[in-house]
N, C-alpha and C. Protein backbone atom coordinates (compact mmCIF):
# COMPACT_ATOMS: atom_id res chain seq x y z
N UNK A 1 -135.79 -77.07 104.01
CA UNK A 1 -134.49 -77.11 103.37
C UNK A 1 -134.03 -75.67 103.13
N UNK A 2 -132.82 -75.61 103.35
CA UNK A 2 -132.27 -74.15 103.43
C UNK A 2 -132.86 -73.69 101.98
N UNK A 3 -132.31 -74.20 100.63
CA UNK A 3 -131.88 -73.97 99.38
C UNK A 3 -133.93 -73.34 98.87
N UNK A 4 -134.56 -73.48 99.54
CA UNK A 4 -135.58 -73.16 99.70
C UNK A 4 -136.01 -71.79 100.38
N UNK A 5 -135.19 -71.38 101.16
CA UNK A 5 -135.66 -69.84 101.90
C UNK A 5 -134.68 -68.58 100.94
N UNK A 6 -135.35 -67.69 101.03
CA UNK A 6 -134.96 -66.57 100.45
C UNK A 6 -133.43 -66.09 100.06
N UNK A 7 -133.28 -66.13 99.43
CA UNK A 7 -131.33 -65.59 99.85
C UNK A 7 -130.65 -67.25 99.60
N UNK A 8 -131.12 -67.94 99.55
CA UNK A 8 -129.89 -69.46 99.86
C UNK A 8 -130.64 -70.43 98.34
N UNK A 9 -130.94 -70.17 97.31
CA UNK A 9 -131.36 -70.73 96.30
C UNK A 9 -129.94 -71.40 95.59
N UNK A 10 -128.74 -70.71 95.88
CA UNK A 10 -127.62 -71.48 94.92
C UNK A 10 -126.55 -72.02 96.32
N UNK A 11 -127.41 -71.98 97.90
CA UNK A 11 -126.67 -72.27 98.48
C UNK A 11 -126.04 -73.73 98.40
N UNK A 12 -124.45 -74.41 99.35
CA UNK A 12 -123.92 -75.67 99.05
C UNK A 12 -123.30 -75.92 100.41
N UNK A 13 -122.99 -76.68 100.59
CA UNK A 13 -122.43 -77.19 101.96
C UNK A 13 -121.55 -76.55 101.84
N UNK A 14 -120.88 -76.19 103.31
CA UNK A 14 -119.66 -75.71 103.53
C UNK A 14 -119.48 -73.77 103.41
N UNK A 15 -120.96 -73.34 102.18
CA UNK A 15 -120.38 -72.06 101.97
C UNK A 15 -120.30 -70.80 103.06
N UNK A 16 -119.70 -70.05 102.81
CA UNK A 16 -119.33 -68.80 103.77
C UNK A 16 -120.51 -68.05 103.83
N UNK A 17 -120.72 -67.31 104.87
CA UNK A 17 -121.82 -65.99 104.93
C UNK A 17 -122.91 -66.62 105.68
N UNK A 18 -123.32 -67.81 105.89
CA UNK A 18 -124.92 -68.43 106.09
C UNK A 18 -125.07 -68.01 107.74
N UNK A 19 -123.85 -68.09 108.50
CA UNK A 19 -124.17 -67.45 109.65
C UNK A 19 -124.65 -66.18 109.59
N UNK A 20 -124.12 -65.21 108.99
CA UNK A 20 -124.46 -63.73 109.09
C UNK A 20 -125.48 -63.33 108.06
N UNK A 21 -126.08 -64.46 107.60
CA UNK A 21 -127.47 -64.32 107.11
C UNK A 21 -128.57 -64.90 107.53
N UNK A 22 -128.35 -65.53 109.06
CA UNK A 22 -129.54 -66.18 110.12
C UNK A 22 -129.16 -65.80 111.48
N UNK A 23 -128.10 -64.83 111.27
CA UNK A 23 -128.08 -64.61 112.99
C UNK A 23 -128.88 -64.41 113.85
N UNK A 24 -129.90 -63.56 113.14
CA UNK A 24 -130.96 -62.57 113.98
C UNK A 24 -131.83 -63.81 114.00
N UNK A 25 -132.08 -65.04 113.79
CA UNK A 25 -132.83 -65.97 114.04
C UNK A 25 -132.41 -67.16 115.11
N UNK A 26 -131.00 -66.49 115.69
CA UNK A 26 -130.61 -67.60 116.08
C UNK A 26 -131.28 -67.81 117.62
N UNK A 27 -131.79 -66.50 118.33
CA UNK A 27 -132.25 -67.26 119.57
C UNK A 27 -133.87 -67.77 119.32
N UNK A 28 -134.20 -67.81 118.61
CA UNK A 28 -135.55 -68.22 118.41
C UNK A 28 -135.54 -69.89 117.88
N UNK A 29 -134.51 -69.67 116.85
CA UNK A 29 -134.45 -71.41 116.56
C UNK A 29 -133.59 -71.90 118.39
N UNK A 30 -132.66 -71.85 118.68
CA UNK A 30 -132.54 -72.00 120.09
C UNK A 30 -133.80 -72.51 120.90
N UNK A 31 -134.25 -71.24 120.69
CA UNK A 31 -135.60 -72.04 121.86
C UNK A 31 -136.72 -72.74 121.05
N UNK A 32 -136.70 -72.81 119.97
CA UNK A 32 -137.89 -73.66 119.53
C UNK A 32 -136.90 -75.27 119.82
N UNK A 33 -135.76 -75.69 119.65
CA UNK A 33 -134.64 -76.37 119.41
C UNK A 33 -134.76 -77.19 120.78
N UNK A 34 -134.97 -75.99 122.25
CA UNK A 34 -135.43 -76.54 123.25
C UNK A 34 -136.47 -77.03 123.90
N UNK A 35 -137.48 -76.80 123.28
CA UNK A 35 -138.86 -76.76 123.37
C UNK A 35 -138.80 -78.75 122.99
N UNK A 36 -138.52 -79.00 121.15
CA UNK A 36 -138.41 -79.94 121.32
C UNK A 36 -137.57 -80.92 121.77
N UNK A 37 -136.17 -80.67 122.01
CA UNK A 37 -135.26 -81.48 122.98
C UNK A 37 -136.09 -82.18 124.31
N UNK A 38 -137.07 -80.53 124.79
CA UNK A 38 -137.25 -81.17 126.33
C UNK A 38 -138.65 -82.13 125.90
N UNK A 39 -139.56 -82.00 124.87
CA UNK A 39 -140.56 -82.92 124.76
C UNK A 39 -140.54 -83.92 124.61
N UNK A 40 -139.22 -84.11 123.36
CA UNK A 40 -138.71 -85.58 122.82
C UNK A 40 -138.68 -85.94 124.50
N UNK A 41 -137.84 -85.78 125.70
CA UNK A 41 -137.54 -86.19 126.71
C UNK A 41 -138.64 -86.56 127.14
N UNK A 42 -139.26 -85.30 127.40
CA UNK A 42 -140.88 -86.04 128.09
C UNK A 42 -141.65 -87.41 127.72
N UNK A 43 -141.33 -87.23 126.12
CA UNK A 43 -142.52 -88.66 125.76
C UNK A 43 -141.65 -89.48 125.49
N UNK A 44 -140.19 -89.50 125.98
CA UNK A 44 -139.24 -90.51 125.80
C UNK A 44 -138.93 -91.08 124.21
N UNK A 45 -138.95 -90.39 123.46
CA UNK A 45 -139.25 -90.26 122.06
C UNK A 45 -138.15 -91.44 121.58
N UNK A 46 -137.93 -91.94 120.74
CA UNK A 46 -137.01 -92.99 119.77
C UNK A 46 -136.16 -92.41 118.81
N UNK A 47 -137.12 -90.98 118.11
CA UNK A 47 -136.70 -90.66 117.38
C UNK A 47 -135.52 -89.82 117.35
N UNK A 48 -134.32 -89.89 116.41
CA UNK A 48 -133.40 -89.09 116.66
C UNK A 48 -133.60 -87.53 116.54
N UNK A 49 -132.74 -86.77 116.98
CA UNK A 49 -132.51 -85.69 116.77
C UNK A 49 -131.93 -84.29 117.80
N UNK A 50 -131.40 -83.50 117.46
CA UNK A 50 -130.00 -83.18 117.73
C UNK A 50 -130.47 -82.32 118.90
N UNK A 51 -129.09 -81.82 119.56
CA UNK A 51 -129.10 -80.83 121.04
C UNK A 51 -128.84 -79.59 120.53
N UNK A 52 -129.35 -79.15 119.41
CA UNK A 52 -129.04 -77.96 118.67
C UNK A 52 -129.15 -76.71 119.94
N UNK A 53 -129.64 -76.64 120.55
CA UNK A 53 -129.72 -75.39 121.43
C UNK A 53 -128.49 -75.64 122.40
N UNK A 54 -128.30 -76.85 123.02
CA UNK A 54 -127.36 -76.92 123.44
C UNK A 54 -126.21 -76.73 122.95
N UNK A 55 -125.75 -77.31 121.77
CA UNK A 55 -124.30 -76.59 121.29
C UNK A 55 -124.25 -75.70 120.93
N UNK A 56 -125.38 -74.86 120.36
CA UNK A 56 -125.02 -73.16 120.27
C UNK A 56 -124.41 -72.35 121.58
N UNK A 57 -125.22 -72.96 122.58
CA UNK A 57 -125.05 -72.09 123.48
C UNK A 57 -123.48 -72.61 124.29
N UNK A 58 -123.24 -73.41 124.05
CA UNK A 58 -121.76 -74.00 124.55
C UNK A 58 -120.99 -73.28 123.74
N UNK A 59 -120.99 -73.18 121.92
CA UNK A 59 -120.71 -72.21 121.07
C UNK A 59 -120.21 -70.84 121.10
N UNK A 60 -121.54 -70.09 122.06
CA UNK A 60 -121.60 -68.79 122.68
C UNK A 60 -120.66 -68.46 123.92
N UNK A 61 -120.72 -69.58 125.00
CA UNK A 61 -120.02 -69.34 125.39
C UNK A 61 -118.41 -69.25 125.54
N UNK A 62 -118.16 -70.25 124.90
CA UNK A 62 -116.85 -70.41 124.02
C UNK A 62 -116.55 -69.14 123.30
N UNK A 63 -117.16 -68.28 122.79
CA UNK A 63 -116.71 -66.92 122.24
C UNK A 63 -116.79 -65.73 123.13
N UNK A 64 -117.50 -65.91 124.23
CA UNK A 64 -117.20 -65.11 125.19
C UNK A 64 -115.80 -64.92 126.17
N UNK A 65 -115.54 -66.58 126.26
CA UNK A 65 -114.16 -66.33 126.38
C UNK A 65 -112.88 -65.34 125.81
């Protein structure tokens, strides 16, 4: 849980700054993000959970535009 890591103790949905206080983490969650996307695939998993690497990087490229 965010409200748990350093810096985000009075954090709340919606607030400003949280990007530019995990940026430098962002290609690492990315690829851990892909790591399990492609496993869930492998073992055909049930369980939900999101394409987080994928929409960052759709994200990214969208600002490169």
């Amino acid at each position: 849980m965010l409200k748990n890591k350093p810096g985000f103790n009075k954090y709340g949905k919606g607030d400003n700054g949280v990007y530019f206080k995990t940026k430098e983490k962002l290609i690492v969650a990315m690829e851990n993000a892909k790591k399990l996307r492609l496993h869930n695939e492998k073992i055909k998993s049930i369980n939900p959970a999101t394409d987080f690497d994928l929409l960052i990087q759709d994200i990214l490229l969208l600002k490169e535009k």
